[in-house]
C-alpha atoms as a PDB file:
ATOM      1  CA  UNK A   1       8.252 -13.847   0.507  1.00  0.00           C
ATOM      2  CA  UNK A   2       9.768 -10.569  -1.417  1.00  0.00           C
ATOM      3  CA  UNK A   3      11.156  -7.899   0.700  1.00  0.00           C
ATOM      4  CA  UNK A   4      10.749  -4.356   0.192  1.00  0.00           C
ATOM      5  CA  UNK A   5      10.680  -0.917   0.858  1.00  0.00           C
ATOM      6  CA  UNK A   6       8.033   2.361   0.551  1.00  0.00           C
ATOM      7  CA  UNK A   7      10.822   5.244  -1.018  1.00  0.00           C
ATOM      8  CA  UNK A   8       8.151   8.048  -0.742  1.00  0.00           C
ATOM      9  CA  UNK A   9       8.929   7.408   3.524  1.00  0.00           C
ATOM     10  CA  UNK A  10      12.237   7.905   3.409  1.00  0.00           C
ATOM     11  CA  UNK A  11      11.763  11.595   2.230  1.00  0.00           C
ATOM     12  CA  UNK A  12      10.638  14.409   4.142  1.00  0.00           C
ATOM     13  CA  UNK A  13       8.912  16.431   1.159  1.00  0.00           C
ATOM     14  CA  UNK A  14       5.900  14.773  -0.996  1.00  0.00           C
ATOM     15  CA  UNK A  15       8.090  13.467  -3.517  1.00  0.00           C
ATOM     16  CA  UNK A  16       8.231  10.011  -4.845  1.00  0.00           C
ATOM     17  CA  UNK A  17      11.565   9.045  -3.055  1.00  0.00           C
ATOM     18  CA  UNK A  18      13.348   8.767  -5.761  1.00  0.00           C
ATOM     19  CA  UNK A  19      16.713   9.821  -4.617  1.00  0.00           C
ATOM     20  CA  UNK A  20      16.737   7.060  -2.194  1.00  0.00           C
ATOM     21  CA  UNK A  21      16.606   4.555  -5.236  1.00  0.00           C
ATOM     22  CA  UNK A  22      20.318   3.775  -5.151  1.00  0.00           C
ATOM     23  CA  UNK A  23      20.374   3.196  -1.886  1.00  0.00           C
ATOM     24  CA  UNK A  24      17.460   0.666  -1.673  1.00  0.00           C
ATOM     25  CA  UNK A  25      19.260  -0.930  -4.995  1.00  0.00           C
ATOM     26  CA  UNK A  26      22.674  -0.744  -2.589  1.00  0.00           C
ATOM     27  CA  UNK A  27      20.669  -2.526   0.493  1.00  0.00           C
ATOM     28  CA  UNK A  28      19.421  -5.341  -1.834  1.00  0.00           C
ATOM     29  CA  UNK A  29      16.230  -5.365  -1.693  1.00  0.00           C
ATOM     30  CA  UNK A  30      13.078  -7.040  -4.208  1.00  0.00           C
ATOM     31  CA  UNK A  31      11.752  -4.364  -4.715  1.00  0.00           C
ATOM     32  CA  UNK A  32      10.843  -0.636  -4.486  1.00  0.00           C
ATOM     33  CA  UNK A  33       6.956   0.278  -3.520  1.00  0.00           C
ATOM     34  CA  UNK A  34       6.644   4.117  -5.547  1.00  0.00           C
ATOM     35  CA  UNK A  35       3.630   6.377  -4.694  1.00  0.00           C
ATOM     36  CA  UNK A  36       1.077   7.154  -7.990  1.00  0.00           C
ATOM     37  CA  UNK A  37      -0.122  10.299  -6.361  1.00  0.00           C
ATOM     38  CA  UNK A  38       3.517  12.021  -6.546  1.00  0.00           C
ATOM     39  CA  UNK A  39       4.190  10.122  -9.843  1.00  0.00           C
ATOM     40  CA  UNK A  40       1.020  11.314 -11.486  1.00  0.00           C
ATOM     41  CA  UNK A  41       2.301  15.244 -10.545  1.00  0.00           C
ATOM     42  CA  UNK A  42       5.450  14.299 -12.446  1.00  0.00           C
ATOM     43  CA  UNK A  43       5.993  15.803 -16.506  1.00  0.00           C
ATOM     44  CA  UNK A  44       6.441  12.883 -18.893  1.00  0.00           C
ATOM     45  CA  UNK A  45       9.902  13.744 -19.104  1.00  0.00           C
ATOM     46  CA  UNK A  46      10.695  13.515 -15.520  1.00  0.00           C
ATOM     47  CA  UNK A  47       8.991   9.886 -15.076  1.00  0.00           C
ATOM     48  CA  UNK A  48      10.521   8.653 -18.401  1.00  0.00           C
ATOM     49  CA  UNK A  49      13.531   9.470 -16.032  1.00  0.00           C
ATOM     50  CA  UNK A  50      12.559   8.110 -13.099  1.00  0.00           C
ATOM     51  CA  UNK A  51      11.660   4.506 -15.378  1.00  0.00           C
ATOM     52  CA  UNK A  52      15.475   4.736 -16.275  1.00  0.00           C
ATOM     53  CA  UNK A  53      16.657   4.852 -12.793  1.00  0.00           C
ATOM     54  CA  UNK A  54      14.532   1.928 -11.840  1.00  0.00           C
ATOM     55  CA  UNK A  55      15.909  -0.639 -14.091  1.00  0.00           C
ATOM     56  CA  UNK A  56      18.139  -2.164 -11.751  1.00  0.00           C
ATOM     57  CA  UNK A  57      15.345  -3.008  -9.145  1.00  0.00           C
ATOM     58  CA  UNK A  58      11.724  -4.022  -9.642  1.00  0.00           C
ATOM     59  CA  UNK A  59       8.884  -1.713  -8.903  1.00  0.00           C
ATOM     60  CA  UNK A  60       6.373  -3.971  -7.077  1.00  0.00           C
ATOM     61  CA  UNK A  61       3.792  -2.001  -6.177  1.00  0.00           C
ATOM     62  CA  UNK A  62       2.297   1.537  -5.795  1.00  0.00           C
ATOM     63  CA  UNK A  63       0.884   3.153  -2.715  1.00  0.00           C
ATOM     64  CA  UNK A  64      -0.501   6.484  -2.282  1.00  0.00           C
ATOM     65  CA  UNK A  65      -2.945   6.205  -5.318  1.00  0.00           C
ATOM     66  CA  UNK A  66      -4.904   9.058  -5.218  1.00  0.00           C
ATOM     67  CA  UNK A  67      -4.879  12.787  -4.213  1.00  0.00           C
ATOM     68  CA  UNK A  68      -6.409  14.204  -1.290  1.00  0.00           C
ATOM     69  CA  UNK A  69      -8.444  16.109  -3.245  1.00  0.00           C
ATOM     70  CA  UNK A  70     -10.059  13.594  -5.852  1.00  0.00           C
ATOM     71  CA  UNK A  71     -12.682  12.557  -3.611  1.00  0.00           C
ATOM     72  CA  UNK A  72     -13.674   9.134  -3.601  1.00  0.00           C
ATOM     73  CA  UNK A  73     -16.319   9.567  -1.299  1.00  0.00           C
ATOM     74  CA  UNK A  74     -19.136  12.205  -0.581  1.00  0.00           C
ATOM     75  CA  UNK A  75     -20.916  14.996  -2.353  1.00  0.00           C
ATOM     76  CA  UNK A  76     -18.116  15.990  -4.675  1.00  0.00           C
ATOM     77  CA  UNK A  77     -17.462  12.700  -6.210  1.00  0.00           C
ATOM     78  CA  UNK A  78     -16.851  13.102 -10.269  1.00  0.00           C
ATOM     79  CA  UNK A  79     -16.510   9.379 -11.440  1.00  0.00           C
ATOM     80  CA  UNK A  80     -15.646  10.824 -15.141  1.00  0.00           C
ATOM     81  CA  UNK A  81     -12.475  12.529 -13.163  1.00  0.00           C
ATOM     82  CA  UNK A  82     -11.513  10.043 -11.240  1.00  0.00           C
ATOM     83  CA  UNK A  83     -11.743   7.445 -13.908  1.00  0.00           C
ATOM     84  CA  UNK A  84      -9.654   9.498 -16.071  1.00  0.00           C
ATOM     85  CA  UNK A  85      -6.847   9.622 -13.365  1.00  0.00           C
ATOM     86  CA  UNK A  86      -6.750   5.939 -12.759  1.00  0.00           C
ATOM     87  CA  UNK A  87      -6.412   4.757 -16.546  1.00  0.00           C
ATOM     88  CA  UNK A  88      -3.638   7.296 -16.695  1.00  0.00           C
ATOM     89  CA  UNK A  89      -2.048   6.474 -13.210  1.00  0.00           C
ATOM     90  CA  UNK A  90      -2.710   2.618 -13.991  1.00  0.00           C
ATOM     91  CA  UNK A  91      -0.675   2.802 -17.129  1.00  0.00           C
ATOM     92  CA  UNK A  92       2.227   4.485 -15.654  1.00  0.00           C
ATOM     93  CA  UNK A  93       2.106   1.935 -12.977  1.00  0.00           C
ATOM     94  CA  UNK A  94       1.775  -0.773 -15.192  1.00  0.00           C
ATOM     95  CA  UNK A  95       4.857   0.885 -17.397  1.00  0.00           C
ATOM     96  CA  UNK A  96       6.836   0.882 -14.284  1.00  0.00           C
ATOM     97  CA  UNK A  97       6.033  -3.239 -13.869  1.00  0.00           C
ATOM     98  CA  UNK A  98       4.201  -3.020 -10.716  1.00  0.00           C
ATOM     99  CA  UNK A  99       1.256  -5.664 -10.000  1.00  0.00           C
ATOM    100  CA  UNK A 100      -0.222  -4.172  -7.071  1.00  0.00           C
ATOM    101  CA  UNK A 101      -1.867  -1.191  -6.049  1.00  0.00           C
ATOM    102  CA  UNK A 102      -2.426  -0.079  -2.807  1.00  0.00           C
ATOM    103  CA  UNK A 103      -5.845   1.646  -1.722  1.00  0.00           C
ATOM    104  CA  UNK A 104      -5.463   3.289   1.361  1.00  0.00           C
ATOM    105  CA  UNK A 105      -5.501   7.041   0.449  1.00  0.00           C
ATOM    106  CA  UNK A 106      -7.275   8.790   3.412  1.00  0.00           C
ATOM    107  CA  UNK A 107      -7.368  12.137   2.277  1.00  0.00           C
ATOM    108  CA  UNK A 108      -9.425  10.711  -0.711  1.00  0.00           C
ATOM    109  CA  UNK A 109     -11.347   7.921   0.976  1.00  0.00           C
ATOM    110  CA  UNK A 110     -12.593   9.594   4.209  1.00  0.00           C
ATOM    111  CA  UNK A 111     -16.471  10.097   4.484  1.00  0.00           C
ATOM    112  CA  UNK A 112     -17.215  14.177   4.700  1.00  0.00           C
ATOM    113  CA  UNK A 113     -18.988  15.095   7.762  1.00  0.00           C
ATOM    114  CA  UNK A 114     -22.572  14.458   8.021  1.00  0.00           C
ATOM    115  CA  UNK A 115     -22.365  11.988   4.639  1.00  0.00           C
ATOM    116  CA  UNK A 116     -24.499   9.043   5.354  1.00  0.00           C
ATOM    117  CA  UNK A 117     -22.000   6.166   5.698  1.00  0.00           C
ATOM    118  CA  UNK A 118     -24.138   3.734   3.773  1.00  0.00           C
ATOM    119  CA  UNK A 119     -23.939   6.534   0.657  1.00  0.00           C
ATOM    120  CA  UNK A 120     -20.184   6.399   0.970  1.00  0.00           C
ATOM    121  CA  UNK A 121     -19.861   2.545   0.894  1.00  0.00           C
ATOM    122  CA  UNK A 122     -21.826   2.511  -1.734  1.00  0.00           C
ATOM    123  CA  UNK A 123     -19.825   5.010  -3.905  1.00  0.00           C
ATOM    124  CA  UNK A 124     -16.516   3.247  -2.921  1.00  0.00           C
ATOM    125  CA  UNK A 125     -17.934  -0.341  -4.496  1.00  0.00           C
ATOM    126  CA  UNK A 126     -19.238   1.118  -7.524  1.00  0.00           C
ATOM    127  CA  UNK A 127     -16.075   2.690  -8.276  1.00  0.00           C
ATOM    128  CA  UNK A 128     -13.975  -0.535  -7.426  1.00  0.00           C
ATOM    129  CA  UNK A 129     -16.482  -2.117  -9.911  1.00  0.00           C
ATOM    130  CA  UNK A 130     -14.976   0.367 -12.470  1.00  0.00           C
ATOM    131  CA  UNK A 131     -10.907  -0.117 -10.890  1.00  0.00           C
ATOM    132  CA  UNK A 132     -11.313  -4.006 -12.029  1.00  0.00           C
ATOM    133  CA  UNK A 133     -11.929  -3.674 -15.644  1.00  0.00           C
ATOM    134  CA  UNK A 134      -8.892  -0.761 -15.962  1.00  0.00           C
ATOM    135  CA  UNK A 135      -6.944  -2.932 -14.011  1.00  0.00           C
ATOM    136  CA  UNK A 136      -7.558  -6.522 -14.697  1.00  0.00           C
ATOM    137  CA  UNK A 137      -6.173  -6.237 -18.378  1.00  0.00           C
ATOM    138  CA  UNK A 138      -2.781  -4.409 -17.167  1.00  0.00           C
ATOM    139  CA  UNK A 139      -2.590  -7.358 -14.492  1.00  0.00           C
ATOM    140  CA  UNK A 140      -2.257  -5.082 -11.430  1.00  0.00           C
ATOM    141  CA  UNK A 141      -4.241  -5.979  -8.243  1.00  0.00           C
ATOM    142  CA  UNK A 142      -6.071  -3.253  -6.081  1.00  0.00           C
ATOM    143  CA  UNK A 143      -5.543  -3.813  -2.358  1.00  0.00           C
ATOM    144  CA  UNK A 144      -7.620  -2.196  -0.033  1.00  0.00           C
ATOM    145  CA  UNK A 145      -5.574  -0.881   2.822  1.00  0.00           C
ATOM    146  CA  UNK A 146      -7.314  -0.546   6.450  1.00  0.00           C
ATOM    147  CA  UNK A 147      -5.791   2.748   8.160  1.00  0.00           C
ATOM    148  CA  UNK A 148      -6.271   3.380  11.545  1.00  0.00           C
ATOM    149  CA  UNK A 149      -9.117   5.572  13.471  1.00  0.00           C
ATOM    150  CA  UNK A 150      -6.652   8.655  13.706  1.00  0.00           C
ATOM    151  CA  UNK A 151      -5.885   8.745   9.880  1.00  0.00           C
ATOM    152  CA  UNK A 152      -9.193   7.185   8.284  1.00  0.00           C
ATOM    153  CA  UNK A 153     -13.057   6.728   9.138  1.00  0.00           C
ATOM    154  CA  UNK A 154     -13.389   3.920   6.651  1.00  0.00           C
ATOM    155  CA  UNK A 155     -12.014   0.683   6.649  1.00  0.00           C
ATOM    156  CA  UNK A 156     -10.104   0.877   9.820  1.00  0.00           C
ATOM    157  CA  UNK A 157      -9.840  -3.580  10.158  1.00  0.00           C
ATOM    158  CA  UNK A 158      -9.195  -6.343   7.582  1.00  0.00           C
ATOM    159  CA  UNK A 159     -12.490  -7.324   8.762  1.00  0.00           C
ATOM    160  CA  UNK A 160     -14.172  -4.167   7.004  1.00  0.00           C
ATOM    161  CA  UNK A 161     -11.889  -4.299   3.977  1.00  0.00           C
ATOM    162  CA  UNK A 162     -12.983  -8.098   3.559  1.00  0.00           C
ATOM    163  CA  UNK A 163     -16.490  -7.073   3.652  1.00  0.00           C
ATOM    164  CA  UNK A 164     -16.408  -4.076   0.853  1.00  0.00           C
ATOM    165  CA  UNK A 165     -13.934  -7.083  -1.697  1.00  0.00           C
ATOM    166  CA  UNK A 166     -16.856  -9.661  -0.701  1.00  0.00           C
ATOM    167  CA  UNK A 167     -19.442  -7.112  -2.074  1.00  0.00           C
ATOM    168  CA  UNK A 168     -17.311  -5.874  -4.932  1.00  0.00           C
ATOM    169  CA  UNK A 169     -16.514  -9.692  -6.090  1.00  0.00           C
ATOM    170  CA  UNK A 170     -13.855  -8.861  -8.807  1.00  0.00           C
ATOM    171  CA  UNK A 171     -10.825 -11.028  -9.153  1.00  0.00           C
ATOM    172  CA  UNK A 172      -8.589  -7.928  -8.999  1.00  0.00           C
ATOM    173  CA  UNK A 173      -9.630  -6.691  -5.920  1.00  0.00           C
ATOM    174  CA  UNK A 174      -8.012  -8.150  -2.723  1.00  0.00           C
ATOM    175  CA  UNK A 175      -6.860  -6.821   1.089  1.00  0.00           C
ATOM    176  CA  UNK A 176      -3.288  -5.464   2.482  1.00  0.00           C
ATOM    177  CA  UNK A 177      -2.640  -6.027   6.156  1.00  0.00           C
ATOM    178  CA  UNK A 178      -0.732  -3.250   8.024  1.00  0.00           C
ATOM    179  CA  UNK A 179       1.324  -4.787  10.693  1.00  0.00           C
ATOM    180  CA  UNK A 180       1.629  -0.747  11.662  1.00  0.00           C
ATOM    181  CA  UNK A 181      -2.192  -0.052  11.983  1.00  0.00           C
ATOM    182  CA  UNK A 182      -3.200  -2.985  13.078  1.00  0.00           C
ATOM    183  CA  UNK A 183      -1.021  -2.139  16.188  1.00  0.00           C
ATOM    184  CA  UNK A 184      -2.532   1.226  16.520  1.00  0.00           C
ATOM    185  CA  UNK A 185      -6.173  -0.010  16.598  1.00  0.00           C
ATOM    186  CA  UNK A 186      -5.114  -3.580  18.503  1.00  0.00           C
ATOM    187  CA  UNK A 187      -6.284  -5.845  15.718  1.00  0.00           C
ATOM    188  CA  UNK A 188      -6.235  -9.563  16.437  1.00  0.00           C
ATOM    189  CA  UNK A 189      -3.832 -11.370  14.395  1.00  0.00           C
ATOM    190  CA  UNK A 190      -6.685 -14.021  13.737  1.00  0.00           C
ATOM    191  CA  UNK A 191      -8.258 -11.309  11.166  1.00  0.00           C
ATOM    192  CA  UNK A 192      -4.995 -12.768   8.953  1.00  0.00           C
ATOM    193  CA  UNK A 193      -6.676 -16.219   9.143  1.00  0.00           C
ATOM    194  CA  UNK A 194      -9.675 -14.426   8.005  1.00  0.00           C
ATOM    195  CA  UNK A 195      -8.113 -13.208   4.820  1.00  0.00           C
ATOM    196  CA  UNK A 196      -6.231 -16.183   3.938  1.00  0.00           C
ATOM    197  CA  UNK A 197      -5.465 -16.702   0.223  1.00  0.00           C
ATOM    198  CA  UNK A 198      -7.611 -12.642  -0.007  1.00  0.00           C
ATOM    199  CA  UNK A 199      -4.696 -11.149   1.681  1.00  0.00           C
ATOM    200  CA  UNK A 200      -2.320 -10.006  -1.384  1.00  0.00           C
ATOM    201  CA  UNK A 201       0.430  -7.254   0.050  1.00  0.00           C
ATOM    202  CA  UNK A 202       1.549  -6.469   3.555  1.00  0.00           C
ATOM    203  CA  UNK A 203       3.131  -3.285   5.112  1.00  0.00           C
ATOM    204  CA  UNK A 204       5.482  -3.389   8.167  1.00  0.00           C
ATOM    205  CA  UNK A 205       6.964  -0.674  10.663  1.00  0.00           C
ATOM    206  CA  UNK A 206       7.538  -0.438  14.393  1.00  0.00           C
ATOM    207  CA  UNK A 207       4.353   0.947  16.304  1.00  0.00           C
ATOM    208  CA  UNK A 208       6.472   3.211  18.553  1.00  0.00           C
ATOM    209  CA  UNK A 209       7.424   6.053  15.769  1.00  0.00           C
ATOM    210  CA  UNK A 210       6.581   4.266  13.044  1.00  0.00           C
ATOM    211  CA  UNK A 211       9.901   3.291  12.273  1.00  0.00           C
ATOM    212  CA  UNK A 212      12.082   0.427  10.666  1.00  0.00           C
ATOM    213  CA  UNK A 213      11.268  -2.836  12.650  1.00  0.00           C
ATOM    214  CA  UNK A 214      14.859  -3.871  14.459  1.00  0.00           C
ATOM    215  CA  UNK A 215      15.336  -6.326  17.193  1.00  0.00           C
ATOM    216  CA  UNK A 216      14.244  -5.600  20.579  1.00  0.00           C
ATOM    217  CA  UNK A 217      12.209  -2.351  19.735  1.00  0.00           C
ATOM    218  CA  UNK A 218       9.284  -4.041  21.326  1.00  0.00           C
ATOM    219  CA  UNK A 219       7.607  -5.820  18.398  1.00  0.00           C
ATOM    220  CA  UNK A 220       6.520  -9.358  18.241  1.00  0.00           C
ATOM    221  CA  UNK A 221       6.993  -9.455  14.289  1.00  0.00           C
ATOM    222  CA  UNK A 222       7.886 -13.434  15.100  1.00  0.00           C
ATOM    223  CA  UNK A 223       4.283 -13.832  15.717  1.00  0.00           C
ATOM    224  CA  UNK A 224       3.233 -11.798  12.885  1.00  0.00           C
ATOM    225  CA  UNK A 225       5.179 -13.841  10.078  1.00  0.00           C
ATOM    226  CA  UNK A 226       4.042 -16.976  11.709  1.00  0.00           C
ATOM    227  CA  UNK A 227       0.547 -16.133  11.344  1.00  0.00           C
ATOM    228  CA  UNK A 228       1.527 -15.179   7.720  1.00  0.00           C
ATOM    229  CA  UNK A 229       2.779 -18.115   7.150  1.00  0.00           C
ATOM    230  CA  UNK A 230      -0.302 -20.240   8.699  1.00  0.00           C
ATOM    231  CA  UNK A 231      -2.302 -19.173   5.958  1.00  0.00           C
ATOM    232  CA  UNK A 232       0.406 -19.962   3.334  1.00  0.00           C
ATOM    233  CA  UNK A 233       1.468 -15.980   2.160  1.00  0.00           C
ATOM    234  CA  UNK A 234       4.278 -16.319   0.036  1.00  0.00           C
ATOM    235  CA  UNK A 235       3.931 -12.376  -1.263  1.00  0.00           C
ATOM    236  CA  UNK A 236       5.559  -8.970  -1.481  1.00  0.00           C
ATOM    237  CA  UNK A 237       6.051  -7.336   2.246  1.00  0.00           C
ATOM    238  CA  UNK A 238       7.042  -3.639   1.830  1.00  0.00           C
ATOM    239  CA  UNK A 239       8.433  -1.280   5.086  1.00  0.00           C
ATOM    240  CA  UNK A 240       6.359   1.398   5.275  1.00  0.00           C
ATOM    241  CA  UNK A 241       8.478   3.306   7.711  1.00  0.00           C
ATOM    242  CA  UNK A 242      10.700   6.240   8.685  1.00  0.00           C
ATOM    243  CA  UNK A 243      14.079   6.633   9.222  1.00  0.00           C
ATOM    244  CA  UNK A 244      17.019   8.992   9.617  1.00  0.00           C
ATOM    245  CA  UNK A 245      19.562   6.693   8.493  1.00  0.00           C
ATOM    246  CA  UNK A 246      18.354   4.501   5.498  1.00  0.00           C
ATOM    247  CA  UNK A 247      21.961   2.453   5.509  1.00  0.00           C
ATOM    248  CA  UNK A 248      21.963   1.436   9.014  1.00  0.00           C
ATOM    249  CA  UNK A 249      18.028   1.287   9.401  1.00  0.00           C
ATOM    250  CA  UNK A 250      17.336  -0.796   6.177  1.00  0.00           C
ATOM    251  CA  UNK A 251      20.222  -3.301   6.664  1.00  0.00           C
ATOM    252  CA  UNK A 252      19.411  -4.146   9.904  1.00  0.00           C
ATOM    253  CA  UNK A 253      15.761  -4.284   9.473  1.00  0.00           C
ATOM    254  CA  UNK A 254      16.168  -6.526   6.084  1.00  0.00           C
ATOM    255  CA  UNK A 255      18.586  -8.997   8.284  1.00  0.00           C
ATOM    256  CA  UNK A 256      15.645  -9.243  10.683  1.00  0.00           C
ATOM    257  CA  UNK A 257      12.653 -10.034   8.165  1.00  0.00           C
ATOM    258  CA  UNK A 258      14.265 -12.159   6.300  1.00  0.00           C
ATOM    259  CA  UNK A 259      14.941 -14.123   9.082  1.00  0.00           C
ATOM    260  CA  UNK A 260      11.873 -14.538   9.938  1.00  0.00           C
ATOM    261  CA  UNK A 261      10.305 -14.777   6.183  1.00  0.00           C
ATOM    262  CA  UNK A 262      12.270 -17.870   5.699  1.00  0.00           C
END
């Protein structure tokens, strides 16, 4: 397994993190995970920048792919919009190296009040229909990120994110476990088993604060990589987590994965 880190956590503002580069670089890790949203708001000058400063460590993967307000979902859906954004967003992604794409995006994905929920689902698997052939030649892979109840109303469970891939049935559209959310919405560990070879990127933070996982804060990540490893994931694991003190934080949370990755 790869270990590596969310920057866009590690800043206060919605920027792309990109000041904490250096110090991920420092801290050794993979890789960086970058966030398209705050990418896609940058000039071409400033991410022909930001593709300079990321030579030294490999971008591999993107979260936050869409904006809150390019609805995915609902009455306001404009597939000719949002289609534009992703081959544009895609290509920067795929300019920065990164093969994997995370779908979680809330603010984009949530169901409007009184939308039927059937209406929605289908809307989100006709667009992931389109995703796969802007994707599939650039070699990235769309995850589908369950959020919990308090942040989302769709796809809360691997379970549910398994179901919407089955129905989509494109090669470049897989599932991200959460070790976070499936915390917050106590999500049996056997829904890993469920994913097997499906499950293609995995995020990690404490429950309590969201925060970098460290010994004795009350996790049982042992039992989390061992399930991991029961269904043979050898892939990228990114902290999606705060901190106040990226040094101390990110050292001693990369001596604990990697422990237990080995």
């Amino acid at each position: 397994m790869k270990l590596g880190c969310c920057a866009n956590m590690l800043v206060e503002n919605k920027t792309a993190g990109e000041t904490q580069i250096p110090h991920l670089i420092e801290l050794g890790y993979d890789y960086i995970e970058l966030p398209l949203a705050q990418i896609m708001d940058m000039s071409d000058q400033t991410f022909s920048q930001l593709h300079q400063s990321i030579q030294d460590i490999s971008v591999g993967a993107c979260n936050n792919f869409f904006p809150a307000n390019l609805r995915l979902t609902g009455p306001e859906v404009d597939k000719e919009q949002i289609l534009e954004y992703v081959k544009r967003a895609t290509w920067r992604a795929a300019t920065m190296g990164a093969e994997i794409i995370v779908l979680g995006s809330a603010g984009a994905k949530n169901i409007p009040n009184n939308f039927p929920y059937e209406k929605a689902e289908e809307q989100f698997i006709i667009l992931l229909h389109s995703l796969q052939d802007i994707v599939a030649p650039l070699g990235i892979t769309i995850v589908l990120e369950p959020l919990n109840k308090t942040e989302s109303n769709f796809i809360n469970n691997i379970p549910e994110a398994l179901n919407i891939m089955h129905q989509v049935n494109c090669s470049h559209i897989k599932v991200l476990a959460d070790y976070y959310h499936m915390q917050v919405e106590a999500e049996d560990l056997g829904s890993l088993s469920q994913a097997g070879s499906d499950l293609r990127h995995v995020h990690i933070a404490a429950k309590n604060g969201r925060l970098f996982p460290k010994e004795n804060d009350g996790e049982d990540y042992p039992t989390f990589f061992r399930a991991l490893k029961n269904i043979g994931y050898q892939d990228r694991v990114s902290i999606e987590a705060y901190t106040e003190d990226i040094i101390a934080d990110g050292v001693a949370s990369a001596t604990l994965l990697r422990a237990l990755m080995k």
